[in-house]
C-alpha atoms as a PDB file:
ATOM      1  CA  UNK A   1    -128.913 139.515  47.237  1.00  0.00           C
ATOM      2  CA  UNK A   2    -126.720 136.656  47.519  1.00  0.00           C
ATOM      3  CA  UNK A   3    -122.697 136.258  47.982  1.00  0.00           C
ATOM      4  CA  UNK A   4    -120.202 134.284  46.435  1.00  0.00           C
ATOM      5  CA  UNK A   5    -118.354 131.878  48.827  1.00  0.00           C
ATOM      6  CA  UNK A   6    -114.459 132.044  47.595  1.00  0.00           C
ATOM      7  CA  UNK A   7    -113.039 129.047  47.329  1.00  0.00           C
ATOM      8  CA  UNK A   8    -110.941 127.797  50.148  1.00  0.00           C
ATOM      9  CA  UNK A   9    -107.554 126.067  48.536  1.00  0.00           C
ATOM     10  CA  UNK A  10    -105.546 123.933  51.068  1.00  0.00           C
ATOM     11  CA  UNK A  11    -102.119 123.751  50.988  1.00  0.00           C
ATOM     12  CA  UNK A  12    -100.014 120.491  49.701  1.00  0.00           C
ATOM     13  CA  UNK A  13     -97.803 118.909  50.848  1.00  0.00           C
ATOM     14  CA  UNK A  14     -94.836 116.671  49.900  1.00  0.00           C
ATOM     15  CA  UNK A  15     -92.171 114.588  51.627  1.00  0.00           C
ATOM     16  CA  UNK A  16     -88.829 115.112  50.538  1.00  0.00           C
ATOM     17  CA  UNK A  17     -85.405 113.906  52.194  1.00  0.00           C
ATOM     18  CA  UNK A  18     -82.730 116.801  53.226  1.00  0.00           C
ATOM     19  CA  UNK A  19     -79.639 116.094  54.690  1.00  0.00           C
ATOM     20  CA  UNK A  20     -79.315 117.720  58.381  1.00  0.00           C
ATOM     21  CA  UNK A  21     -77.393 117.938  61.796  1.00  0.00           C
ATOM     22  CA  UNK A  22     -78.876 116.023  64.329  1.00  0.00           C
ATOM     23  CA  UNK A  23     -77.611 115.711  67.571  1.00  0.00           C
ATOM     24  CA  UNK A  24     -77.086 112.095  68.936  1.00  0.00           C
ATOM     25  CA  UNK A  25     -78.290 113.022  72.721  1.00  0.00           C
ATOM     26  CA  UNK A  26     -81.142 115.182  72.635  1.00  0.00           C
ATOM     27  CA  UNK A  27     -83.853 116.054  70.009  1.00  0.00           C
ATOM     28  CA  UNK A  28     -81.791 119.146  68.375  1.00  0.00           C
ATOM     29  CA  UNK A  29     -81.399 119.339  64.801  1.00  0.00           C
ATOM     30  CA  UNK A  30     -80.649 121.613  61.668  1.00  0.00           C
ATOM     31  CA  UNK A  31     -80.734 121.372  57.725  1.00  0.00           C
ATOM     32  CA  UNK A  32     -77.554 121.421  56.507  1.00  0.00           C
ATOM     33  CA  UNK A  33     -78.253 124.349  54.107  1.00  0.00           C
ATOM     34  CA  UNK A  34     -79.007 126.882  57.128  1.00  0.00           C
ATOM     35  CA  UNK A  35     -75.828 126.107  59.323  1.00  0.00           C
ATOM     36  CA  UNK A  36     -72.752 128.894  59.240  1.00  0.00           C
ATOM     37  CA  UNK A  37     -70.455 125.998  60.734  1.00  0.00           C
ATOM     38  CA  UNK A  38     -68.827 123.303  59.683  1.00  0.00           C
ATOM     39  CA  UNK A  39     -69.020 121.072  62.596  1.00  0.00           C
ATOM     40  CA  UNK A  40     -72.282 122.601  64.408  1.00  0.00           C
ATOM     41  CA  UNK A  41     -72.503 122.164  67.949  1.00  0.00           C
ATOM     42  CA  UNK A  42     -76.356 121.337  69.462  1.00  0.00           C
ATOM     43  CA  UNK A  43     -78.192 124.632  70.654  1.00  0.00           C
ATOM     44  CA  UNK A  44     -79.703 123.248  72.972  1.00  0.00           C
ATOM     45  CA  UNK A  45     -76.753 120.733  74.616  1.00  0.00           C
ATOM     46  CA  UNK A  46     -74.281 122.044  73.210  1.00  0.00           C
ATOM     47  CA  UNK A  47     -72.973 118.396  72.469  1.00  0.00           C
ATOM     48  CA  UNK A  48     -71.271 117.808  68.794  1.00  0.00           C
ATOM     49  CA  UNK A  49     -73.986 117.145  65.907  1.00  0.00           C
ATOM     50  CA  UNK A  50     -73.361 114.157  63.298  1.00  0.00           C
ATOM     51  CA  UNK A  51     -74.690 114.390  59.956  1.00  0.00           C
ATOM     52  CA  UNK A  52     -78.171 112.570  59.153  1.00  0.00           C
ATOM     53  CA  UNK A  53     -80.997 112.864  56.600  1.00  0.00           C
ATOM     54  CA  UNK A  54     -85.069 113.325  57.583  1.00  0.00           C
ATOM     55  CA  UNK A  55     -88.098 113.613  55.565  1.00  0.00           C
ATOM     56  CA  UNK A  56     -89.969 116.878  56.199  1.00  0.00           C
ATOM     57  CA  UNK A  57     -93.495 117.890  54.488  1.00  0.00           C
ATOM     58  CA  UNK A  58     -92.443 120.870  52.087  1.00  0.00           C
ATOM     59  CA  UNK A  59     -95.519 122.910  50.884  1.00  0.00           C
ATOM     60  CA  UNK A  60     -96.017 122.406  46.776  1.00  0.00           C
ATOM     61  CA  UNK A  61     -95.394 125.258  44.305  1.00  0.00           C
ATOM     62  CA  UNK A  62     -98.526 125.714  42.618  1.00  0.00           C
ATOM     63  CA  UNK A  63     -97.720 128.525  40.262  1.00  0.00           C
END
């Protein structure tokens, strides 16, 4: 009697650009698309935020 292994499939990623919040005197920041505010203030300083872009890994649709 034997078993069949299953296949393991490992995620992909991608780097893609979003624009964001970031705070200019700590490490805090946000995408844009998830803040309620207009002008957010930092959670965690609770300084002013400028705008900003980042590239974040963003798992790949595979349907």
């Amino acid at each position: 009697m034997f078993f069949h292994q299953q296949e393991v499939v490992k995620p992909v990623y991608v780097q893609q650009t979003v624009d964001v919040w970031q705070c200019p005197d700590c490490i805090g920041w946000m995408q844009k698309e998830f803040t309620v505010s207009a002008n957010p203030t930092c959670p965690f300083c609770t300084n002013a935020m400028v705008e900003g872009t980042r590239e974040i890994n963003v798992l790949e649709q595979n349907c």
